[in-house]
N, C-alpha and C. Protein backbone atom coordinates (compact mmCIF):
# COMPACT_ATOMS: atom_id res chain seq x y z
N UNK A 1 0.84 -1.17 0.00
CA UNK A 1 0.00 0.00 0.00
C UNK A 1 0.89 1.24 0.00
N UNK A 2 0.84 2.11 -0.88
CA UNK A 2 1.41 3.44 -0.86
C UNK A 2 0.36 4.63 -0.07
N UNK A 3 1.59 5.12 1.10
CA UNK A 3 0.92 6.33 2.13
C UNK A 3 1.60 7.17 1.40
N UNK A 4 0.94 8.45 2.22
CA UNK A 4 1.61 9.56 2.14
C UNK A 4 1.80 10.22 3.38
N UNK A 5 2.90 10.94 3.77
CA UNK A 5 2.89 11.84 4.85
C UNK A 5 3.96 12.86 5.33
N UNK A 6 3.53 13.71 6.28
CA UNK A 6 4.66 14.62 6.55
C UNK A 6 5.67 14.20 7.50
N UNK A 7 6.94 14.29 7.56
CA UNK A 7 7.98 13.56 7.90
C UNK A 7 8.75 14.67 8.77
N UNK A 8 9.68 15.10 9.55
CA UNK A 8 10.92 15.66 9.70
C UNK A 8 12.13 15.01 9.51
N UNK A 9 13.30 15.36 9.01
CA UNK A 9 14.41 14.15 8.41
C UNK A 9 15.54 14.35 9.57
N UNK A 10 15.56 13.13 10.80
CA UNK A 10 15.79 13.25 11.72
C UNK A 10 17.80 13.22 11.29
N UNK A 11 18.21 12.21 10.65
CA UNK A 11 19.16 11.94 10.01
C UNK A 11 19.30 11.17 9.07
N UNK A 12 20.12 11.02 8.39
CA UNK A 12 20.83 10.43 6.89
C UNK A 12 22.14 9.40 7.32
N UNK A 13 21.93 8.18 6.72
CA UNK A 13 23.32 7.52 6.32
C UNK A 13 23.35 6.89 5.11
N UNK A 14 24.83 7.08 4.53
CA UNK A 14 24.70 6.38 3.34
C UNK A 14 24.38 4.90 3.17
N UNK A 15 23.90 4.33 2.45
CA UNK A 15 23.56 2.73 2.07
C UNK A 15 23.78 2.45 0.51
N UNK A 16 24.68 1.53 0.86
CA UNK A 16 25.32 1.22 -0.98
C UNK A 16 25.81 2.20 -1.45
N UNK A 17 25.91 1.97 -3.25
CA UNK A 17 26.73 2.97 -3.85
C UNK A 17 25.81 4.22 -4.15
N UNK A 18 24.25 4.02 -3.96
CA UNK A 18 23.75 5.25 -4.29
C UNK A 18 22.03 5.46 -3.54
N UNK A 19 22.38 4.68 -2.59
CA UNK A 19 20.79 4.71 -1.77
C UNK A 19 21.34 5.71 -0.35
N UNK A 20 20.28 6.30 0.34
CA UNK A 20 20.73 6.02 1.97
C UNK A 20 19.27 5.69 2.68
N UNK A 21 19.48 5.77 3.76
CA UNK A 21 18.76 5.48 5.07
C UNK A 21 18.51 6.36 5.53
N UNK A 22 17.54 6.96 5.47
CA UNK A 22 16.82 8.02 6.50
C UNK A 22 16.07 7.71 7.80
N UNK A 23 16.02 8.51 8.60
CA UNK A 23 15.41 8.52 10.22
C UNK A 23 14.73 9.43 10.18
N UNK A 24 13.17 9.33 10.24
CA UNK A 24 12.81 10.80 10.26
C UNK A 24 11.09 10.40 11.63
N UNK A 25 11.03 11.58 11.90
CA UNK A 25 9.81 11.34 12.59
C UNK A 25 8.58 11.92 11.61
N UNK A 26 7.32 10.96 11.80
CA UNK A 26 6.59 11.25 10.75
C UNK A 26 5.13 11.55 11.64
N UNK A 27 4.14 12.46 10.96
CA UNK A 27 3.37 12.79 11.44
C UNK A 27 2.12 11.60 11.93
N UNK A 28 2.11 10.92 11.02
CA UNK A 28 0.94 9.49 11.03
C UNK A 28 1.60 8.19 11.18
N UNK A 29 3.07 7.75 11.50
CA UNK A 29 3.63 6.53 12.08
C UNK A 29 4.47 6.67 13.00
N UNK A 30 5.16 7.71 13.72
CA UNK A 30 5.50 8.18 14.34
C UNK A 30 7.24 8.23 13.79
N UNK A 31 8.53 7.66 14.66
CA UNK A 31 9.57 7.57 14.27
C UNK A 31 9.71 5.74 13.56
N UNK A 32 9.93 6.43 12.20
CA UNK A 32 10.31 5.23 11.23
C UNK A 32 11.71 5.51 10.24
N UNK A 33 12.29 4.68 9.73
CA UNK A 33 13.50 4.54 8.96
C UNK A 33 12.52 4.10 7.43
N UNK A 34 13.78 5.09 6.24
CA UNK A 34 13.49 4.98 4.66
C UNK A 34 14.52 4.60 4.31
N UNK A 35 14.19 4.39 3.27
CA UNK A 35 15.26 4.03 1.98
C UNK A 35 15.20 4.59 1.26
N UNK A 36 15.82 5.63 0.32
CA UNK A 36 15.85 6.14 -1.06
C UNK A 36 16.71 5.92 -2.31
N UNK A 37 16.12 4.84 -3.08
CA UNK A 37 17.43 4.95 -3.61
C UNK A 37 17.67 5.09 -4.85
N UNK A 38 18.97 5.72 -5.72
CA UNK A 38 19.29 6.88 -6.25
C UNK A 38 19.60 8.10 -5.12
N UNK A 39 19.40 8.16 -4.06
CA UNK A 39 19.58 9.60 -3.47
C UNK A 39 20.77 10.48 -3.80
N UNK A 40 22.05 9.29 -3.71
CA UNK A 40 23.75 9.92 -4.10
C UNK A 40 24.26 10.16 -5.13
N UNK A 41 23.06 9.63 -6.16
CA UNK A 41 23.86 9.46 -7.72
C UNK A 41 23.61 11.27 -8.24
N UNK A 42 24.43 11.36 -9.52
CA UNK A 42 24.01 12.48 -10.19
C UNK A 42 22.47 13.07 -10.36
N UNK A 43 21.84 12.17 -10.67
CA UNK A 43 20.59 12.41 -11.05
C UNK A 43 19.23 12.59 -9.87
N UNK A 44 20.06 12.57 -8.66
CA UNK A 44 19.06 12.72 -7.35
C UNK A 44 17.89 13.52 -7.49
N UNK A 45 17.03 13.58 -7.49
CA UNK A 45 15.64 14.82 -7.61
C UNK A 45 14.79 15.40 -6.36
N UNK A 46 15.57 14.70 -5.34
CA UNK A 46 15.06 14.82 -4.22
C UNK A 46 15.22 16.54 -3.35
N UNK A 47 16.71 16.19 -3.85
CA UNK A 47 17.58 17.52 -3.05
C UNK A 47 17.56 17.43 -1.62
N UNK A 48 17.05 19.00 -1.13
CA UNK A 48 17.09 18.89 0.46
C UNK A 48 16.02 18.57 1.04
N UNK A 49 15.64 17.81 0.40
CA UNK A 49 14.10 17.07 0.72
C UNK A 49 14.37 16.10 1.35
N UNK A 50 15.69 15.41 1.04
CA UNK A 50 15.40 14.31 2.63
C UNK A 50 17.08 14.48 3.20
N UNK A 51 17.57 15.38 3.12
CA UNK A 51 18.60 16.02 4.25
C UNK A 51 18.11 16.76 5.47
N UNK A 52 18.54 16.00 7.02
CA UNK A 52 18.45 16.31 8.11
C UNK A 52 18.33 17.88 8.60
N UNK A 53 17.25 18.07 9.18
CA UNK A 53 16.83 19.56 9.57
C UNK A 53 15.76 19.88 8.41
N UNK A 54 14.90 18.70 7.42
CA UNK A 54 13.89 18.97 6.44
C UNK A 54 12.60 18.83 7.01
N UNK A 55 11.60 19.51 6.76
CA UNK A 55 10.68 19.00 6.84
C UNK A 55 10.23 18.57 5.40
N UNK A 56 9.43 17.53 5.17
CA UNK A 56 8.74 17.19 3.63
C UNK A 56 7.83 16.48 3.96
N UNK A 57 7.34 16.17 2.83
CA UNK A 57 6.18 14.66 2.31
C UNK A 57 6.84 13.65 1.78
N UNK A 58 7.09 13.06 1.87
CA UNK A 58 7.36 11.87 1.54
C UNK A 58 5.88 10.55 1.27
N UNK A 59 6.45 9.75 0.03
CA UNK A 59 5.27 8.73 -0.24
C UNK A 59 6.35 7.47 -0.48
N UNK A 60 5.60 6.32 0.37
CA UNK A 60 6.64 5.41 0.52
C UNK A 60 5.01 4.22 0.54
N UNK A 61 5.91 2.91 0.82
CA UNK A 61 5.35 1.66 0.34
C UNK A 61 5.34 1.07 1.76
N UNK A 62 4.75 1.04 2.28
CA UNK A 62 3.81 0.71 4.24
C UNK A 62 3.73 -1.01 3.65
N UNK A 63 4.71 -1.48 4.66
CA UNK A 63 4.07 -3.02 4.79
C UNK A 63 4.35 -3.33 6.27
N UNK A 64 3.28 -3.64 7.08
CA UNK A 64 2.92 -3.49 8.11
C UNK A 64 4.30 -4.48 9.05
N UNK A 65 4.48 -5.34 8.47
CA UNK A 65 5.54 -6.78 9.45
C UNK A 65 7.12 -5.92 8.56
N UNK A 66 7.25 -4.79 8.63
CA UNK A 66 9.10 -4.25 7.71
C UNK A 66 9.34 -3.23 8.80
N UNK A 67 10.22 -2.93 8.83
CA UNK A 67 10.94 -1.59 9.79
C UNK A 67 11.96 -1.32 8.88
N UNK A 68 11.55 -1.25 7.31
CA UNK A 68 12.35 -0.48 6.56
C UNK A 68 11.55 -0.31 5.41
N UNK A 69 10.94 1.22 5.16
CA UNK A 69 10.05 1.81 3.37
C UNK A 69 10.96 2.12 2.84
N UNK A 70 10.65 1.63 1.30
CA UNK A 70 11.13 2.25 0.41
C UNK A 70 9.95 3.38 0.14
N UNK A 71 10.86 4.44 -0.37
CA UNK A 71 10.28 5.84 -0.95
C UNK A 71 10.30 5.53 -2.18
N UNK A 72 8.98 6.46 -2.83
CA UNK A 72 8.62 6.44 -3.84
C UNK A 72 8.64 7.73 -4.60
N UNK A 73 8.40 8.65 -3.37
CA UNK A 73 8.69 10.22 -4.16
C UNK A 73 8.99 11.32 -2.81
N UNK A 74 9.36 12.32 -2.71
CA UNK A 74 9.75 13.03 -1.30
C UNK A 74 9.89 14.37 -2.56
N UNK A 75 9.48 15.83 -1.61
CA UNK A 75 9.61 17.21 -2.02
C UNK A 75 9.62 17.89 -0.70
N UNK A 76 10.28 19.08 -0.65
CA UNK A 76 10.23 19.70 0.48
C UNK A 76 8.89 20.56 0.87
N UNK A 77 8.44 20.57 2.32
CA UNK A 77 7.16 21.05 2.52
C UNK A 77 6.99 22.67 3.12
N UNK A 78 8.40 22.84 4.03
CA UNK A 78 8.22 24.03 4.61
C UNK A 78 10.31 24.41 4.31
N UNK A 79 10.64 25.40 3.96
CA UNK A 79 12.15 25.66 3.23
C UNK A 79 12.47 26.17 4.48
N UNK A 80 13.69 25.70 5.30
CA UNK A 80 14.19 26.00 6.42
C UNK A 80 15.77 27.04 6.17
N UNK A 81 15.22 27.96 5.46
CA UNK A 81 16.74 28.59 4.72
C UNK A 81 17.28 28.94 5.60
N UNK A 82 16.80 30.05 6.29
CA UNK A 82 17.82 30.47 7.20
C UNK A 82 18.45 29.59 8.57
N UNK A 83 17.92 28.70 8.94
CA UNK A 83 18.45 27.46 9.81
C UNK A 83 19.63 27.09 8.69
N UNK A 84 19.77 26.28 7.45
CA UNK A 84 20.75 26.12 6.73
C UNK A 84 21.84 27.11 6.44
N UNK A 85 21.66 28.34 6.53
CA UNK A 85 22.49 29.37 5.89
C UNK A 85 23.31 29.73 7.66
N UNK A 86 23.05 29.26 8.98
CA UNK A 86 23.62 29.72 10.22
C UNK A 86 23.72 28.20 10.96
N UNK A 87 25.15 28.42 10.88
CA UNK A 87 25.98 27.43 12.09
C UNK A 87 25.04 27.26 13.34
N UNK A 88 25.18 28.47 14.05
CA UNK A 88 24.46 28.56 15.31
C UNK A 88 23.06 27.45 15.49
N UNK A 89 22.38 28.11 14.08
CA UNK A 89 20.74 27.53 14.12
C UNK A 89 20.85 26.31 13.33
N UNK A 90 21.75 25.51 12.62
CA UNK A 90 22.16 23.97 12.69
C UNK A 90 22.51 23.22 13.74
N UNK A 91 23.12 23.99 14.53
CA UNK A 91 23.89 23.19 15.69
C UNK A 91 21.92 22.71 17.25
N UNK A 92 21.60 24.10 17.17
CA UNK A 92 20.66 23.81 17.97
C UNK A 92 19.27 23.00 17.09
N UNK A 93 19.22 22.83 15.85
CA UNK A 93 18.64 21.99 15.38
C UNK A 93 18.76 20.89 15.04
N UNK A 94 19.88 20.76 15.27
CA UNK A 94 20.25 18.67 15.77
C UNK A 94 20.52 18.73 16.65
N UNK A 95 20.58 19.34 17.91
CA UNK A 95 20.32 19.15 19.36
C UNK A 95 18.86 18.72 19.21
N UNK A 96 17.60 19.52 18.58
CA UNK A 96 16.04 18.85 19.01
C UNK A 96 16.11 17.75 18.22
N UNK A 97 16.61 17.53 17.18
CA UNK A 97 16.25 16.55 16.02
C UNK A 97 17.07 15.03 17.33
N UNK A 98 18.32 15.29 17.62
CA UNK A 98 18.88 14.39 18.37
C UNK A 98 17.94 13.77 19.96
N UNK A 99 17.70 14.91 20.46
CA UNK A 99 16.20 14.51 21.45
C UNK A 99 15.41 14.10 21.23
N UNK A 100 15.12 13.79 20.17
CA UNK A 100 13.67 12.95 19.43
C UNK A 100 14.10 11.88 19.24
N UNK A 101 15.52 11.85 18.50
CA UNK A 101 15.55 10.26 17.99
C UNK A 101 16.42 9.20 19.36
N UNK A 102 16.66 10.25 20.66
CA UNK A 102 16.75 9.69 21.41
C UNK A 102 16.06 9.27 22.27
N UNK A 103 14.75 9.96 22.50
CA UNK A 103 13.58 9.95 23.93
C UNK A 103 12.19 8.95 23.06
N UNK A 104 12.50 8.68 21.68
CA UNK A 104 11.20 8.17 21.25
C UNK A 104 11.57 6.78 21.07
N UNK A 105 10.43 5.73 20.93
CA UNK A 105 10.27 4.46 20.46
C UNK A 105 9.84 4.58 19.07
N UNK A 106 10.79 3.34 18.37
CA UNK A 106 10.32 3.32 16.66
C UNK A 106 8.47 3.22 16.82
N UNK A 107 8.01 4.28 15.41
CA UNK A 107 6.07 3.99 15.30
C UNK A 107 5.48 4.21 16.07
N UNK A 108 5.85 5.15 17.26
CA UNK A 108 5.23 5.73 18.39
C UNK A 108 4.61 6.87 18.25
N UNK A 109 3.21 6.84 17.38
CA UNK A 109 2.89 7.82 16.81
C UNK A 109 2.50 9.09 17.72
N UNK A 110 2.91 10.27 17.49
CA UNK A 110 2.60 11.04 18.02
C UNK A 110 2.07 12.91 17.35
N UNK A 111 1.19 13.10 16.91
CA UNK A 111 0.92 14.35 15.87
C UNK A 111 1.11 15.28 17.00
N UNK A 112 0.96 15.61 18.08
CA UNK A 112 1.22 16.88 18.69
C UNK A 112 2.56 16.73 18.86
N UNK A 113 3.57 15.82 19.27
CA UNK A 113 4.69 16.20 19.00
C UNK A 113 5.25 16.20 17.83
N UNK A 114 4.85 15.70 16.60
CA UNK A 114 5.53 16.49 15.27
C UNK A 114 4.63 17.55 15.58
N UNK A 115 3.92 18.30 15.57
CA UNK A 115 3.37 19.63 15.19
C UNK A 115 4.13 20.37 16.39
N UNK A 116 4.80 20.02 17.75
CA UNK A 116 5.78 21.02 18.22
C UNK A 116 7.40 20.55 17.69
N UNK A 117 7.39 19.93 16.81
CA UNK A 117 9.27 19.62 16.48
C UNK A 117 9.11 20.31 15.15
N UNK A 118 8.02 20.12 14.57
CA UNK A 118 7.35 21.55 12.91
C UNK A 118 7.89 23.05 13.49
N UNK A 119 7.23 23.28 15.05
CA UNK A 119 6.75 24.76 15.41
C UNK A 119 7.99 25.07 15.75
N UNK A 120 9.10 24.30 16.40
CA UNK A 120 10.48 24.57 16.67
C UNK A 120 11.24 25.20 15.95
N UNK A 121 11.09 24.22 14.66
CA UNK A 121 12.30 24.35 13.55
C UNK A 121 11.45 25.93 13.24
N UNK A 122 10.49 26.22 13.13
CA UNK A 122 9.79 27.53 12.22
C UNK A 122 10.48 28.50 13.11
N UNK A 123 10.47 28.26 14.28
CA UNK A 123 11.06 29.31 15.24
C UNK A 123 12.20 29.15 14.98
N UNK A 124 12.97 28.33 15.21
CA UNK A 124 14.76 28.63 14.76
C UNK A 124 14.91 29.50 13.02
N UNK A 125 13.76 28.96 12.28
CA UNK A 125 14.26 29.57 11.18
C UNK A 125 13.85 30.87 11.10
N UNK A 126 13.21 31.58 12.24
CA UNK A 126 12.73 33.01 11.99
C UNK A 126 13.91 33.87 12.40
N UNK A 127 14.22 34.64 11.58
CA UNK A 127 15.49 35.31 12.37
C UNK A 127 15.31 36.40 13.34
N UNK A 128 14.33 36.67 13.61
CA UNK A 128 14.34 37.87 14.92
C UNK A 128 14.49 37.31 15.66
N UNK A 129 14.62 35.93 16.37
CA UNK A 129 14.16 35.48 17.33
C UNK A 129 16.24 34.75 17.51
N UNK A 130 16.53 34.63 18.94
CA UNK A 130 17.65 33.99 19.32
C UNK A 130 17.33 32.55 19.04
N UNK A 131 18.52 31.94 18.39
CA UNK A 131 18.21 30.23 18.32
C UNK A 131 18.15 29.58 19.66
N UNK A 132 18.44 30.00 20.75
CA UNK A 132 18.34 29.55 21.89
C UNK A 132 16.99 29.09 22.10
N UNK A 133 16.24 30.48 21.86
CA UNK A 133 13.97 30.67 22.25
C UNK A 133 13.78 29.04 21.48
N UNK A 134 14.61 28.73 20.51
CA UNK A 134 13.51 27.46 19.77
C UNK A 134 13.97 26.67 20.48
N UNK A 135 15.15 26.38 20.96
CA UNK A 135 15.52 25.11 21.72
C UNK A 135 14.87 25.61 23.48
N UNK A 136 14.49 26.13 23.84
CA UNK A 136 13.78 26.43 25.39
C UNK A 136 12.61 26.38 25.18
N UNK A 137 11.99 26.63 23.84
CA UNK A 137 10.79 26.28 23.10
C UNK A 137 10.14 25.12 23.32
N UNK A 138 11.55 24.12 22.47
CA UNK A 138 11.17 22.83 21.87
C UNK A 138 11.30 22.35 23.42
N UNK A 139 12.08 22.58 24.28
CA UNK A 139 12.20 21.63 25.22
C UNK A 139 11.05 21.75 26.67
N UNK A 140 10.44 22.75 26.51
CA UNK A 140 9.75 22.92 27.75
C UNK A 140 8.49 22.09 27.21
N UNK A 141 8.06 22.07 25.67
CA UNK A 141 6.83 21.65 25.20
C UNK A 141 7.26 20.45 25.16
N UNK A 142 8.10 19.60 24.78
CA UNK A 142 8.76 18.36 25.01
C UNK A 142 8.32 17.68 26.04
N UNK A 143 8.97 18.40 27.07
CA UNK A 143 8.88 17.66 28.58
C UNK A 143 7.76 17.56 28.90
N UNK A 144 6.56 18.71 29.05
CA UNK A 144 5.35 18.42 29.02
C UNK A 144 4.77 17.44 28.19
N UNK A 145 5.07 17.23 26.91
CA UNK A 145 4.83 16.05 25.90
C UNK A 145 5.01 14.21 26.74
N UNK A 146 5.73 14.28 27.11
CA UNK A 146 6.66 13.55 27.77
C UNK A 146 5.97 13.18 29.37
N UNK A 147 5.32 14.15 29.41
CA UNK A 147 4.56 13.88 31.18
C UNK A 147 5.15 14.37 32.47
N UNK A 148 6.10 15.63 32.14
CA UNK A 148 7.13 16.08 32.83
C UNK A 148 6.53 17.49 32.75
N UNK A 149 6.40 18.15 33.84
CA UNK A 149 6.28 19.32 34.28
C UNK A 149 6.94 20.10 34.73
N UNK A 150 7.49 21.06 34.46
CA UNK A 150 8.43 22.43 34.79
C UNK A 150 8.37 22.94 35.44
N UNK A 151 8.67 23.06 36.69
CA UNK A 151 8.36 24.02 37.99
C UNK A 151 9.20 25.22 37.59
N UNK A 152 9.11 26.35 37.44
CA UNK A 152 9.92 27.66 37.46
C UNK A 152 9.77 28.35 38.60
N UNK A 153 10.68 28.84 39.00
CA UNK A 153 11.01 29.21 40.86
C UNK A 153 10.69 30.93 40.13
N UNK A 154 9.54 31.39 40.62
CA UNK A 154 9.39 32.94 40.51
C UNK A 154 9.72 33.59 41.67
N UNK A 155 11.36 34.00 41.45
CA UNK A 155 11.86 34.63 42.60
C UNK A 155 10.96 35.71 43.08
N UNK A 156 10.58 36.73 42.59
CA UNK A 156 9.90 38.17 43.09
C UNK A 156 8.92 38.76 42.50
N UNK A 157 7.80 37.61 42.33
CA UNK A 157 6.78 37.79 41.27
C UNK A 157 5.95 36.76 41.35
N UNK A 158 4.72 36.90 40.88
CA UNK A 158 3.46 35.78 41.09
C UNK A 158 3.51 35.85 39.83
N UNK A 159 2.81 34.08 39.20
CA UNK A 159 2.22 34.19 37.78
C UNK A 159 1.35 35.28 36.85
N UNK A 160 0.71 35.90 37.81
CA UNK A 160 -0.29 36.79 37.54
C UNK A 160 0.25 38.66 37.54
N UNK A 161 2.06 38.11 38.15
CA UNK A 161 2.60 39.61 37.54
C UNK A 161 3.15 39.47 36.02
N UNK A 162 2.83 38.27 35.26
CA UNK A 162 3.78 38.75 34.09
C UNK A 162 3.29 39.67 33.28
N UNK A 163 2.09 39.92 33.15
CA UNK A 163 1.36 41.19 31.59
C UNK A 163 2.51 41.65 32.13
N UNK A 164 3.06 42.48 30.83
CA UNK A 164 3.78 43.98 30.23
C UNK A 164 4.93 43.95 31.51
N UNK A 165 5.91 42.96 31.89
CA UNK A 165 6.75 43.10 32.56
C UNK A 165 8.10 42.42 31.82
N UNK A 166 8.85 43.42 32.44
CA UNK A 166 10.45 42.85 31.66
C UNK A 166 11.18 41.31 32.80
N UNK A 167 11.29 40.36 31.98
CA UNK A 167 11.51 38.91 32.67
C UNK A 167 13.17 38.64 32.68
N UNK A 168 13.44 38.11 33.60
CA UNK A 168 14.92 37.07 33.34
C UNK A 168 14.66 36.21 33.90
N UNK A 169 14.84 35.09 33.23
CA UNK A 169 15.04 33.39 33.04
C UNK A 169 16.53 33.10 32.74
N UNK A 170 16.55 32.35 34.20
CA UNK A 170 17.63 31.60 34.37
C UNK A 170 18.24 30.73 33.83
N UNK A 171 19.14 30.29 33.22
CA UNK A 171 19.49 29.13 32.45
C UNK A 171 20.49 28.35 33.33
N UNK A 172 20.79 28.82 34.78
CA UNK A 172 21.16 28.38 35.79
C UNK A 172 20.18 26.90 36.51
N UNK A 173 19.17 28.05 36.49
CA UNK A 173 18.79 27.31 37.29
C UNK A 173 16.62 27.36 37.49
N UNK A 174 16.91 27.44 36.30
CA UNK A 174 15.24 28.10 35.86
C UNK A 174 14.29 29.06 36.90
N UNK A 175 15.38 30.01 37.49
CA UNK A 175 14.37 31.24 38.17
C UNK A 175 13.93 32.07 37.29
N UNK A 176 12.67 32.72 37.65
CA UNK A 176 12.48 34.18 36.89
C UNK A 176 12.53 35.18 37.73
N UNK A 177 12.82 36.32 37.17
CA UNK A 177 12.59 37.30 38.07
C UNK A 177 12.58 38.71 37.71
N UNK A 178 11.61 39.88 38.15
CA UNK A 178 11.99 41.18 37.81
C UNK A 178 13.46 41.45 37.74
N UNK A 179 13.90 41.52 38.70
CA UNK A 179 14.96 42.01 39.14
C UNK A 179 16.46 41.17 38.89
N UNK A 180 17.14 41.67 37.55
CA UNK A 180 18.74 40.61 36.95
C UNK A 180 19.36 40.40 38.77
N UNK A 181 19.40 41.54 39.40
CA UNK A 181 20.91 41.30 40.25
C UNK A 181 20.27 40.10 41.06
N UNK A 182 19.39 39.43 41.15
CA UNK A 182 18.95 37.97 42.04
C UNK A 182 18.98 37.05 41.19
N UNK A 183 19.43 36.88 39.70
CA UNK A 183 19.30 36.01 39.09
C UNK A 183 21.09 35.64 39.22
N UNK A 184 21.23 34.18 38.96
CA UNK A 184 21.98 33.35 39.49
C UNK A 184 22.54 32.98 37.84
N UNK A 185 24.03 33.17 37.13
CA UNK A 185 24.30 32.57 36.18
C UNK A 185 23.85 33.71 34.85
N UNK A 186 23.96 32.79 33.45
CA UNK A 186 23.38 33.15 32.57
C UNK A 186 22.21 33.75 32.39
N UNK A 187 21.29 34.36 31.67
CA UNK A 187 19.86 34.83 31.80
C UNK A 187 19.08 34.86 30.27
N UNK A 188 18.11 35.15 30.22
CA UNK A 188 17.53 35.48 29.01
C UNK A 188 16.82 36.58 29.30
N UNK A 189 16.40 37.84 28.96
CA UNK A 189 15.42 38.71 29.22
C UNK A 189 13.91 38.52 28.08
N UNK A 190 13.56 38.60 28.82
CA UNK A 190 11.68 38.06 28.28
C UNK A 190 10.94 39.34 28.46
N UNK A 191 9.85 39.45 27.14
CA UNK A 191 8.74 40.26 27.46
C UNK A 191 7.77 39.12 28.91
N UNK A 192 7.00 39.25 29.75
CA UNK A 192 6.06 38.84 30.55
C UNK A 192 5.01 38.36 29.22
């Protein structure tokens, strides 16, 4: 049976003289391994459609008893340029891509977490924003994903002071607080 679906391309290895192996997490089977092959030769048509940090579609051949599809066709779905064009925002986008393919079970389907590992990468690729916000992003929605809850220590402030207040978040040690000189370590400054 030929599916179709949206994928993130978790990583790539080569296989043979002109196939590889992809890892990607997919929106409707969760984390599964492809095959493409032709991918290395001259004539590839794929492009950065199934290189790591992609999102695409991919249409592959589902046989229920395999833990390996062959692809049938792949195009890119959302163009992650500026993540590709900055070191910085590669490096923290195989940090999330690497948390996924480490914290998940193969076919563990999950659509709200591809739709926050989608919302990540969109945030790393926006450039106003520090590549840090997508990885504190990806990881606080993660952990909650995950069944893990975030306690944040609000040094000098109730939840209900954040409207229209200037924040620092700890990367110490996850305090917030009006006030930098009580914050402990590194910081981030936040709108409330």
């Amino acid at each position: 049976m030929i599916v179709k679906t949206d994928v993130v391309i978790l990583s790539s290895i080569k296989y043979g003289d002109s196939s590889r192996i992809l890892r990607v997490y997919s929106r409707d089977y969760g984390k599964i391994s492809i095959i493409i092959k032709g991918a290395i030769s001259s004539k590839n048509r794929y492009g950065s459609a199934i290189e790591p940090l992609s999102i695409s579609e991919i249409q592959f051949y589902f046989k229920k008893n395999t833990d390996l599809y062959l692809v049938s066709s792949a195009e890119t779905k959302v163009n992650l340029k500026n993540v590709r064009n900055n070191l910085d925002r590669i490096a923290i986008g195989m940090m999330i891509l690497e948390s996924i393919s480490q914290s998940h079970e193969e076919k563990d389907k999950n659509e709200m977490l591809f739709d926050e590992i989608v919302s990540s990468l969109e945030i790393l690729n926006t450039i106003e924003f520090s590549p840090v916000i997508a990885l504190i992003y990806f990881e606080i929605k993660h952990s909650l994903n995950l069944g893990f809850d975030i306690n944040f220590n609000f040094l000098d402030l109730n939840r209900s002071d954040l409207n229209n207040e200037i924040l620092y978040f700890s990367l110490f040690d996850t305090s917030i607080a009006k006030n930098f000189d009580i914050i402990k370590g590194k910081s981030i400054k936040l709108n409330g």
